[in-house]
N, C-alpha and C. Protein backbone atom coordinates (compact mmCIF):
# COMPACT_ATOMS: atom_id res chain seq x y z
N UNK A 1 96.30 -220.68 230.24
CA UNK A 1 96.95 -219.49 230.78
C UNK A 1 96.49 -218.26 230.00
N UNK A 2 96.55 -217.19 230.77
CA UNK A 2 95.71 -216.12 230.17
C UNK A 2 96.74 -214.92 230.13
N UNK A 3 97.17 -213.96 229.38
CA UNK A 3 98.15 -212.74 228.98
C UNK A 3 97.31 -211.57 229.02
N UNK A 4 97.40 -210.85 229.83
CA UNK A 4 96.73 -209.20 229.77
C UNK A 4 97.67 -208.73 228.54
N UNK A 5 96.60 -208.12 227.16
CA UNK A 5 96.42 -207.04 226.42
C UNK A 5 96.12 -205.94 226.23
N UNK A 6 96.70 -205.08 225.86
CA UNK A 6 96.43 -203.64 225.64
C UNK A 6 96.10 -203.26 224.28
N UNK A 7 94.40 -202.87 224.08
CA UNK A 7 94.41 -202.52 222.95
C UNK A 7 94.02 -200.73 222.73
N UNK A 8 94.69 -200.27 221.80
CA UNK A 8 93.94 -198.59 221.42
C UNK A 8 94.20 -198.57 220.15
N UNK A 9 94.46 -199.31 219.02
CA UNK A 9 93.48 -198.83 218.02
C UNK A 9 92.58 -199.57 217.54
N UNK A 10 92.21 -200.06 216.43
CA UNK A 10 90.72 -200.67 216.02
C UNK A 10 90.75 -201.95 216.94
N UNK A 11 91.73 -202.55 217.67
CA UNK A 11 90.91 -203.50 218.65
C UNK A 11 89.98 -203.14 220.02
N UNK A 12 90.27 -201.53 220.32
CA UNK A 12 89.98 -201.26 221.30
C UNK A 12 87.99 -201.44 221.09
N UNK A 13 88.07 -201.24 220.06
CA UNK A 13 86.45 -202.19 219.79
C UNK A 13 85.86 -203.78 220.22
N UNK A 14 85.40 -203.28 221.11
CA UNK A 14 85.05 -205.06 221.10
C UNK A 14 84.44 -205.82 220.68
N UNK A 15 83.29 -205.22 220.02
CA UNK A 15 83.26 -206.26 218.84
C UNK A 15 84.32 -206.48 218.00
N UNK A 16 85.32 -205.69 217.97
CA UNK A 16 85.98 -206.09 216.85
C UNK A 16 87.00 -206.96 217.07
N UNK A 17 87.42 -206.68 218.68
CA UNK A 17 88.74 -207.72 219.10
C UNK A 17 88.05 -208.89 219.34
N UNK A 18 86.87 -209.01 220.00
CA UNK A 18 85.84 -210.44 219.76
C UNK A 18 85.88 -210.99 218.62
N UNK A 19 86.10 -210.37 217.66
CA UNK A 19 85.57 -211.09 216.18
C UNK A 19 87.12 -211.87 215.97
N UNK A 20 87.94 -211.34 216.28
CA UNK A 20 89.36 -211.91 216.20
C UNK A 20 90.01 -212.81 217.48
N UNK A 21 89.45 -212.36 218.49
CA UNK A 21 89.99 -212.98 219.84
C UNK A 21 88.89 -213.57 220.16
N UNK A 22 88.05 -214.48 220.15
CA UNK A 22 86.73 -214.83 220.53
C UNK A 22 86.78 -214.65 222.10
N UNK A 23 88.10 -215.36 223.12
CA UNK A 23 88.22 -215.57 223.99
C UNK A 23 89.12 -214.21 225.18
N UNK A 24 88.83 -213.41 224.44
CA UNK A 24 89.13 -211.76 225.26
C UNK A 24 88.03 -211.82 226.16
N UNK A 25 88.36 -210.92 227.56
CA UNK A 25 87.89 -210.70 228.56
C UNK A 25 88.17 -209.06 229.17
N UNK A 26 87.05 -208.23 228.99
CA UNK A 26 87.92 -206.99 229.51
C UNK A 26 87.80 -207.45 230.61
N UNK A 27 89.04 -206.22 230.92
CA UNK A 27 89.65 -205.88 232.46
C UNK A 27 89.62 -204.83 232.59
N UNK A 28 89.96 -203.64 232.53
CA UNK A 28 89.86 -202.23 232.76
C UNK A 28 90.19 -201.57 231.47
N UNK A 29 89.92 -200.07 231.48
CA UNK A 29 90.59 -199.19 231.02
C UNK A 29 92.00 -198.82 231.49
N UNK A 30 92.91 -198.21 230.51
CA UNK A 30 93.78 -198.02 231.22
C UNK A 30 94.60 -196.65 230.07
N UNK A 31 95.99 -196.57 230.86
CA UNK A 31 96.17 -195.01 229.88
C UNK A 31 97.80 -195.36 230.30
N UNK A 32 98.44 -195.31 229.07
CA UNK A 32 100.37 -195.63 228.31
C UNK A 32 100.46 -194.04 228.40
N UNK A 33 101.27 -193.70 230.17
CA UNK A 33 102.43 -192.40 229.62
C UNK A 33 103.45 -191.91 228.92
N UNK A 34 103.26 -191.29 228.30
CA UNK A 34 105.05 -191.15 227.23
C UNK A 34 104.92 -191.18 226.31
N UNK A 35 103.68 -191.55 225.73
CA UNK A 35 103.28 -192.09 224.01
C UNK A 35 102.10 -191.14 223.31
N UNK A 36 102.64 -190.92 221.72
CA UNK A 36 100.80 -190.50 221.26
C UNK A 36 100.66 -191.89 220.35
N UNK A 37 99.33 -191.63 219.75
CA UNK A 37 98.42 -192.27 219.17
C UNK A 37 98.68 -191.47 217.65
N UNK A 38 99.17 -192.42 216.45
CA UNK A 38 99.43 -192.15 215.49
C UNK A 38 98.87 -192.69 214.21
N UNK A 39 98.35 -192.56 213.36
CA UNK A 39 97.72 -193.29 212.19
C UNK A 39 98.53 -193.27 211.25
N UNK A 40 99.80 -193.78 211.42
CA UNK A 40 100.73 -194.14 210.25
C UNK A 40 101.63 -195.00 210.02
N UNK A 41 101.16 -196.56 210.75
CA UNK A 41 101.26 -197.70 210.14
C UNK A 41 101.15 -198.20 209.30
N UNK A 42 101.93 -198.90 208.21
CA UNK A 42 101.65 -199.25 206.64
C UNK A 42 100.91 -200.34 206.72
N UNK A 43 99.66 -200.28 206.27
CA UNK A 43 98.70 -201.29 206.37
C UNK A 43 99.19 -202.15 205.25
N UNK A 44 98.63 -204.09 205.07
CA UNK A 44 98.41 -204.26 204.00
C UNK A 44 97.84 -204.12 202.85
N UNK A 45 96.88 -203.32 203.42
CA UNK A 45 95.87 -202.65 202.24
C UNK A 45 96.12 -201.32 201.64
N UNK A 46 97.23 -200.99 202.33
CA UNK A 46 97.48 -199.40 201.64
C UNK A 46 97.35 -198.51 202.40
N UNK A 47 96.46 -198.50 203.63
CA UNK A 47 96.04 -197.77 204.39
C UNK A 47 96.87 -197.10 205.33
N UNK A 48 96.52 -196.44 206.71
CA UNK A 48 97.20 -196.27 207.52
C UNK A 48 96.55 -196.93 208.43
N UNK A 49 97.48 -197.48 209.87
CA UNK A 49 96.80 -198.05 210.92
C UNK A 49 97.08 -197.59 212.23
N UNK A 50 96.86 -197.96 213.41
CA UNK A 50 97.52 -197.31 214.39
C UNK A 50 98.58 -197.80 214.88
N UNK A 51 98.81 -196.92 215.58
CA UNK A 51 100.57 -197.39 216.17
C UNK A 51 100.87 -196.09 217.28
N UNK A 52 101.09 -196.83 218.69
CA UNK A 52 101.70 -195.87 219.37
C UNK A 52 103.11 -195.32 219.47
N UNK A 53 103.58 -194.04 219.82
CA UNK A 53 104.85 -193.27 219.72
C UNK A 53 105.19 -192.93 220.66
N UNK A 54 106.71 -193.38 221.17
CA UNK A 54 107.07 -192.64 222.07
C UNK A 54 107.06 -191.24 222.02
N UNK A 55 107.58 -190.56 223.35
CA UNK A 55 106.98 -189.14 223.16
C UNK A 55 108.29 -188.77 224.14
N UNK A 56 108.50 -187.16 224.02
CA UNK A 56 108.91 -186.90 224.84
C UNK A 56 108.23 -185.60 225.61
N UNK A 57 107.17 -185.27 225.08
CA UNK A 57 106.05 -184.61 226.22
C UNK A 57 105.53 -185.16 227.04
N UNK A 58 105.78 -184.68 228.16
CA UNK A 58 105.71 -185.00 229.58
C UNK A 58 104.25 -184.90 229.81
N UNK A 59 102.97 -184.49 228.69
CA UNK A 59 101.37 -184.88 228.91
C UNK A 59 101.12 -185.92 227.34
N UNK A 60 102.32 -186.46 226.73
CA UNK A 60 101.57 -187.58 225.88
C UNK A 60 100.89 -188.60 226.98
N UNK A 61 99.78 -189.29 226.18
CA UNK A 61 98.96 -190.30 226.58
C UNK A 61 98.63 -191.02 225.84
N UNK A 62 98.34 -192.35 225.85
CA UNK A 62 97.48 -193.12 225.11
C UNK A 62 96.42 -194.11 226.05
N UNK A 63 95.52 -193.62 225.28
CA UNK A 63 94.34 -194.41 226.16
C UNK A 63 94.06 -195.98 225.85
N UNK A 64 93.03 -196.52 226.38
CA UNK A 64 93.09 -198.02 226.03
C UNK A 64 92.34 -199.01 227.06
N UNK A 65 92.51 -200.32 225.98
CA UNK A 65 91.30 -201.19 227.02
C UNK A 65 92.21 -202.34 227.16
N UNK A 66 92.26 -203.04 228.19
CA UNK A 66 93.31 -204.00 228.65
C UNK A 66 91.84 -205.41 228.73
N UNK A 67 92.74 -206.52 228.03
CA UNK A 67 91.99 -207.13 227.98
C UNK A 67 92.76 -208.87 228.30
N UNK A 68 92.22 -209.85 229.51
CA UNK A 68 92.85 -210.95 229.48
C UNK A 68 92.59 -211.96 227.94
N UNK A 69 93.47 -212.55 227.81
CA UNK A 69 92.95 -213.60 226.35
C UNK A 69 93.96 -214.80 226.42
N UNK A 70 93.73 -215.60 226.16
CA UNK A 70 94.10 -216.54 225.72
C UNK A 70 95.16 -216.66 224.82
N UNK A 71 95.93 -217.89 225.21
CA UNK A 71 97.23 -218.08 224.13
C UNK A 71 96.80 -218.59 222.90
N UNK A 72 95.49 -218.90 222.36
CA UNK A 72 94.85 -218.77 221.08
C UNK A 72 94.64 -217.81 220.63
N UNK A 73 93.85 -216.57 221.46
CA UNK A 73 93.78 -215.69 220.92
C UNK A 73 95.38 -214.76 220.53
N UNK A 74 95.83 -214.99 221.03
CA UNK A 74 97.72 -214.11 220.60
C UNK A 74 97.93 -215.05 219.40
N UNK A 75 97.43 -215.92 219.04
CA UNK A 75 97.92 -216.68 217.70
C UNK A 75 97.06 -216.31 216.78
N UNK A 76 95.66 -215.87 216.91
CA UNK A 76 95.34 -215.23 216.32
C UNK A 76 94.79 -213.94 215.63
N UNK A 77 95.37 -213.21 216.79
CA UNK A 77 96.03 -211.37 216.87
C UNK A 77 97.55 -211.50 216.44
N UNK A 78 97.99 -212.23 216.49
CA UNK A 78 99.64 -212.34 215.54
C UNK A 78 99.32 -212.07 214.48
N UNK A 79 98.66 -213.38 213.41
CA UNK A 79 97.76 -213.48 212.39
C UNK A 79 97.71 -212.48 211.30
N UNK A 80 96.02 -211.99 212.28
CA UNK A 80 95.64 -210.77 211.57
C UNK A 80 96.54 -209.30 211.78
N UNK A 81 97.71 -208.87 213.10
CA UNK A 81 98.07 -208.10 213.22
C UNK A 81 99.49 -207.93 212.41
N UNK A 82 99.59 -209.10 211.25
CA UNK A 82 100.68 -209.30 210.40
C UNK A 82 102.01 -208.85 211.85
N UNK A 83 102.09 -210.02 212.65
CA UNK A 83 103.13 -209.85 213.66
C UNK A 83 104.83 -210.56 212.80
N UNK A 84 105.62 -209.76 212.66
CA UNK A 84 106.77 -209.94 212.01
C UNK A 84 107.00 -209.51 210.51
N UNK A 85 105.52 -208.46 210.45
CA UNK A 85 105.30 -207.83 208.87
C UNK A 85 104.46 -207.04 208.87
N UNK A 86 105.22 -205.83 209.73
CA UNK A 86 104.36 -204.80 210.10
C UNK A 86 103.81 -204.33 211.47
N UNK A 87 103.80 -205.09 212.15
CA UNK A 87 103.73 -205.23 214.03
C UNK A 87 104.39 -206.09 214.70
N UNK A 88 105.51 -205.64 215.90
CA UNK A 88 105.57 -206.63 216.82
C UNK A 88 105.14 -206.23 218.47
N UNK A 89 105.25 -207.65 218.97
CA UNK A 89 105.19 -207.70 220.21
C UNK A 89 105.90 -206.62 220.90
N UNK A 90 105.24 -206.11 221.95
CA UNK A 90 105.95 -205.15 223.11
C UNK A 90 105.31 -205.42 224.68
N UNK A 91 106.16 -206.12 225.41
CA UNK A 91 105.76 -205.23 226.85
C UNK A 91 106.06 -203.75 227.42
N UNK A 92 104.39 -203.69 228.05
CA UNK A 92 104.27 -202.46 228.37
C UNK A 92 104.11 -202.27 229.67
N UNK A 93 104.24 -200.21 230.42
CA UNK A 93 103.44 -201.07 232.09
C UNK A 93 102.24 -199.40 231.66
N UNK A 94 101.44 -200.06 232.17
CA UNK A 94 100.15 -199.05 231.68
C UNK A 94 99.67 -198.49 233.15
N UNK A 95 99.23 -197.35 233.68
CA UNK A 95 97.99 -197.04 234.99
C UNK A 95 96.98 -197.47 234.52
N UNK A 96 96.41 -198.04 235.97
CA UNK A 96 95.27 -198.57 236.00
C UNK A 96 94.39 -197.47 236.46
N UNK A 97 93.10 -197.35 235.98
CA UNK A 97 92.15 -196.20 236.99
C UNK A 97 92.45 -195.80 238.55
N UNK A 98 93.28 -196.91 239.23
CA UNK A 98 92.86 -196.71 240.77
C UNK A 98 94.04 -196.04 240.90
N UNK A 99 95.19 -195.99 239.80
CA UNK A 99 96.59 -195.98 240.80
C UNK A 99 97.72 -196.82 240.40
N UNK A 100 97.12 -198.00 240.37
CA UNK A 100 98.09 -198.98 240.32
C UNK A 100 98.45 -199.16 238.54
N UNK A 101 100.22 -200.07 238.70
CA UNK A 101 100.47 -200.08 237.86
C UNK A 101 99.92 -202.14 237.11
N UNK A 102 99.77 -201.72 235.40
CA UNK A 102 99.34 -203.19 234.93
C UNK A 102 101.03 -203.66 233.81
N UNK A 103 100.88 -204.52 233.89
CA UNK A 103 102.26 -205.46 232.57
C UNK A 103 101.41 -205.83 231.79
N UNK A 104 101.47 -205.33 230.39
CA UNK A 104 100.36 -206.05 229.60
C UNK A 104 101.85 -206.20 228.20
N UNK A 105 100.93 -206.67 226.85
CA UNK A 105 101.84 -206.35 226.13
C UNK A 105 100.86 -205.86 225.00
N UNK A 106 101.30 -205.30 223.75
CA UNK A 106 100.54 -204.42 222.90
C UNK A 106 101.35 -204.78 221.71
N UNK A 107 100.88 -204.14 220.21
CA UNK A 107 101.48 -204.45 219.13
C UNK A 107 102.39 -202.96 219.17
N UNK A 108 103.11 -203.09 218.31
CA UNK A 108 104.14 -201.52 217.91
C UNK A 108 104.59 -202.04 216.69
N UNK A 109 104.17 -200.74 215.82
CA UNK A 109 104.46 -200.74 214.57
C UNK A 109 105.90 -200.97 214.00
N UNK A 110 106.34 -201.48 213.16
CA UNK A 110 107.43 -201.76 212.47
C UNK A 110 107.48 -200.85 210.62
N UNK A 111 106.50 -201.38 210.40
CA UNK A 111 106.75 -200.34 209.20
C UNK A 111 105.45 -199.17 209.47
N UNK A 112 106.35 -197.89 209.25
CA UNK A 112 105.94 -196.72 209.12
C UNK A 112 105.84 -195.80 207.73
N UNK A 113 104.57 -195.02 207.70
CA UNK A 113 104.63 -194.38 206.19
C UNK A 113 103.38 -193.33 207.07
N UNK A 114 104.18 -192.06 207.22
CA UNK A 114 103.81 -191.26 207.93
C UNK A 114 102.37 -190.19 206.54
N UNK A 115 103.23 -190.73 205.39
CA UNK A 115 101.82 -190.34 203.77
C UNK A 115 100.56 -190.76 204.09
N UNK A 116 100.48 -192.16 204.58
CA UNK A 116 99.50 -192.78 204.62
C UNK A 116 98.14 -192.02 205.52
N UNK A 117 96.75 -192.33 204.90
CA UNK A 117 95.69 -191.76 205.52
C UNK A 117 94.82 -193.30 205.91
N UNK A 118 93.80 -193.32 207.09
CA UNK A 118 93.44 -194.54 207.15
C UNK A 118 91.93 -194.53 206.80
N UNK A 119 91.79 -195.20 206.27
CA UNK A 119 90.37 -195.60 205.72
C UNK A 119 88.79 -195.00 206.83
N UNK A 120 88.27 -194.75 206.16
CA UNK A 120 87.04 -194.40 206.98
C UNK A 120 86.56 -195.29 208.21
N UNK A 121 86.32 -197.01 207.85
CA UNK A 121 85.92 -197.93 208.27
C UNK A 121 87.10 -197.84 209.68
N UNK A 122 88.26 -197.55 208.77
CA UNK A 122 89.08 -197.86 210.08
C UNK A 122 89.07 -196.98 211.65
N UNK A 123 88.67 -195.94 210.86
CA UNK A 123 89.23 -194.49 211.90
C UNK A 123 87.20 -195.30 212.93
N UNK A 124 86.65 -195.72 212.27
CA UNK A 124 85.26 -195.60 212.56
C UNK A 124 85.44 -196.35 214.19
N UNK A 125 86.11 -197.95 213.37
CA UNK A 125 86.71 -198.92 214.96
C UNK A 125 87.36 -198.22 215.76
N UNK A 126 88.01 -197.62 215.74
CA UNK A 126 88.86 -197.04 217.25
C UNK A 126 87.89 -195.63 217.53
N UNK A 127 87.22 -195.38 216.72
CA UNK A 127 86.03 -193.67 217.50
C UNK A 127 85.26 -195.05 218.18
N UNK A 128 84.94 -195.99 217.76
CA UNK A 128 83.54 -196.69 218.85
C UNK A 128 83.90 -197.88 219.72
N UNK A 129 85.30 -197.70 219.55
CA UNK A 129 86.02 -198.26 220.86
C UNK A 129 86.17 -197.40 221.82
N UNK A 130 86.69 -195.96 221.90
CA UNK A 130 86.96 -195.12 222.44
C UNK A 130 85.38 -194.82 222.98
N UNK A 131 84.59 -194.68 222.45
CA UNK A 131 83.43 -193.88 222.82
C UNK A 131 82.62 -195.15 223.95
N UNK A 132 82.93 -196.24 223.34
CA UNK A 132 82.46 -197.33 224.12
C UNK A 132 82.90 -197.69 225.50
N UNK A 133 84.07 -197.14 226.09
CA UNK A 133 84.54 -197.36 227.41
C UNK A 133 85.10 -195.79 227.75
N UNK A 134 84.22 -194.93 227.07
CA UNK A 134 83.87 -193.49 227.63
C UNK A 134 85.55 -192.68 227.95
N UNK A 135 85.90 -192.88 226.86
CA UNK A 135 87.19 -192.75 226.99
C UNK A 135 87.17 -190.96 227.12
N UNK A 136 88.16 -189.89 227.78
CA UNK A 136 88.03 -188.59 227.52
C UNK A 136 87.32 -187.73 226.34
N UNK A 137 86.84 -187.33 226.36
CA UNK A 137 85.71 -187.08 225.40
C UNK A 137 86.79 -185.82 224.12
N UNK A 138 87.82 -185.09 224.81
CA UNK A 138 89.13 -184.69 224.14
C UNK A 138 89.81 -185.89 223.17
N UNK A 139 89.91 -186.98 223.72
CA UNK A 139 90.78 -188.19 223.26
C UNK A 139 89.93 -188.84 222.16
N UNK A 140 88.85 -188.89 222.02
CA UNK A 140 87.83 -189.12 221.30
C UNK A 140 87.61 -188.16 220.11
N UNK A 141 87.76 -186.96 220.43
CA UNK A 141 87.69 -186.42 219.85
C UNK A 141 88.86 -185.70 218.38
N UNK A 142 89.61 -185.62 219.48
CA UNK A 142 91.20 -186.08 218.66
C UNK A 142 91.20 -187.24 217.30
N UNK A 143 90.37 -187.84 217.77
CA UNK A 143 90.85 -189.51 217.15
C UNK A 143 89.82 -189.19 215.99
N UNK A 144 88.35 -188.46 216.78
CA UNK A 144 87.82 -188.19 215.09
C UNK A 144 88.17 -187.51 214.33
N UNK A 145 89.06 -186.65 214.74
CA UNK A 145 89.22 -185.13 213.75
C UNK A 145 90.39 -186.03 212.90
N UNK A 146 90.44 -187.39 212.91
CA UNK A 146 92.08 -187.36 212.30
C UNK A 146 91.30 -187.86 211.03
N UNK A 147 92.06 -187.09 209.69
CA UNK A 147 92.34 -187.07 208.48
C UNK A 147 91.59 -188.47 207.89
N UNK A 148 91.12 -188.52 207.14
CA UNK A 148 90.85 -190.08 206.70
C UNK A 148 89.90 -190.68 205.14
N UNK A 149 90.38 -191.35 204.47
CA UNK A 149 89.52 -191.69 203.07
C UNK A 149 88.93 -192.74 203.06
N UNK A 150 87.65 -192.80 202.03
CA UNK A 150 87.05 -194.04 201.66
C UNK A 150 88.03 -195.17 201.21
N UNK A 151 87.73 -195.93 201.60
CA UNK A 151 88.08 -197.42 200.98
C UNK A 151 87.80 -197.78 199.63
N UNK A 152 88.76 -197.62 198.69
CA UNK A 152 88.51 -197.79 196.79
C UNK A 152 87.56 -199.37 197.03
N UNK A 153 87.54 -200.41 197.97
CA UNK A 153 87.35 -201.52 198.47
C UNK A 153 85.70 -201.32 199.09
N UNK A 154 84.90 -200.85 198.20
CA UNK A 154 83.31 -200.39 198.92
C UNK A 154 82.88 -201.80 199.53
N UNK A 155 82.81 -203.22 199.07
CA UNK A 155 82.77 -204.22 199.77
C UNK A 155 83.56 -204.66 200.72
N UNK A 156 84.61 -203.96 201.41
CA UNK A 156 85.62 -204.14 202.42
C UNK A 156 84.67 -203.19 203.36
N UNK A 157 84.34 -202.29 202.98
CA UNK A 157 84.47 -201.08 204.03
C UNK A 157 82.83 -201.43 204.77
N UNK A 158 81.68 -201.96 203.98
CA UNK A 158 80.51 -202.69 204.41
C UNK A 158 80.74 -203.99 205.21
N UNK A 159 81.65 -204.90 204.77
CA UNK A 159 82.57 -206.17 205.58
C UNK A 159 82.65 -205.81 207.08
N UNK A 160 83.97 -204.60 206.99
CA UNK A 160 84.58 -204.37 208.16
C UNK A 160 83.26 -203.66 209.27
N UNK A 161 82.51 -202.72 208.91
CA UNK A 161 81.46 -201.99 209.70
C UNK A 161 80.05 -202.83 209.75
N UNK A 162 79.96 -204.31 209.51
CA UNK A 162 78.55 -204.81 209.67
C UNK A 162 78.94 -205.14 211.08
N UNK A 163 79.88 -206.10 211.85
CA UNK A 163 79.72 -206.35 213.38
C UNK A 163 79.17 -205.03 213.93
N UNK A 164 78.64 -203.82 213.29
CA UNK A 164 78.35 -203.24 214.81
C UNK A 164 76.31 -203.15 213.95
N UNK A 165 76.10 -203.71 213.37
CA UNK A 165 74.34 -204.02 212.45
C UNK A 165 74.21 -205.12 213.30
N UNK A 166 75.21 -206.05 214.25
CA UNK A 166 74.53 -207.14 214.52
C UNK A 166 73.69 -206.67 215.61
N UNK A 167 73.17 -207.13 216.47
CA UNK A 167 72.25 -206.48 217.81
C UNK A 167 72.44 -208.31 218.36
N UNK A 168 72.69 -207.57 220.12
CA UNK A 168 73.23 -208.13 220.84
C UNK A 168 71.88 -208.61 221.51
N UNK A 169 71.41 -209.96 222.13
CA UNK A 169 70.42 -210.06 223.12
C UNK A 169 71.25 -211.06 224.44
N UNK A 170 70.29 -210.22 225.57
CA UNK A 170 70.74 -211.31 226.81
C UNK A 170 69.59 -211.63 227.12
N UNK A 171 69.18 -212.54 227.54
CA UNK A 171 67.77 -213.20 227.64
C UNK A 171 68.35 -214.23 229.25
């Protein structure tokens, strides 16, 4: 059985939700009314992460890539998304490009630390997720201008940014 996901921050990368979900499948783009896009999730590392916010501006948005996966893969996006320590589960209903509405579900932050800045590597996954399914070029842009530091962790931050050194062949 397969669960539509909604990802917008560093999973909205697909290499990167691949590297964690092997068995993800996009499905569309899609865009959460009512909400912004925030980088002040308390990471385990110190960092900041993303996390969407309700809103009560009537033009918040959050953009995003909806993706089918597997009940393996939710065991292991629980996992890494520290689900019950720091993220939980949410159903959501998202627009689809055409119109129509999708039920997916997404993470939502639990602990917040609005101090926090997010790592370079990090802010890097959600700019080349975003840029990768041509997301508003405003929304993209937004997402780069946001605030952000090196990783004291120089072997983390080479770790996290080699999936995009690999090169892809279809033969």
């Amino acid at each position: 059985m397969r669960t539509l996901y909604f990802s917008y921050g560093s999973n909205l990368s697909s290499r990167r939700l691949l590297s964690r979900a092997p068995g993800a499948r996009f499905v569309t783009v899609a865009l959460l009314k009512g909400y912004h896009l925030r980088f002040h999730k308390a990471g385990r590392d110190g960092s900041a992460k993303c996390d969407i916010e309700v809103s009560d501006d009537p033009f918040a948005k959050v953009w995003g890539a909806v993706y089918s996966i597997t009940r393996q893969d939710i065991l292991g996006l629980d996992k890494v998304e520290g689900r019950g320590d720091g993220y939980e589960q949410r159903e959501i209903n998202l627009c689809a490009p055409t119109g129509g509405a999708i039920c997916a579900f997404t993470y939502i932050a639990t602990r917040i630390d609005s101090a926090l800045l997010p790592y370079h590597w990090y802010k890097e996954h959600v700019v080349r997720g975003a840029t990768e399914f041509s997301l508003p070029d405003r929304y993209i842009n937004q997402i780069a201008a946001t605030p952000s530091l090196p990783d004291p962790d120089v072997e983390r931050h080479f770790y996290e940014l080699a999936i995009y050194l690999q090169e892809t062949h279809t033969e």
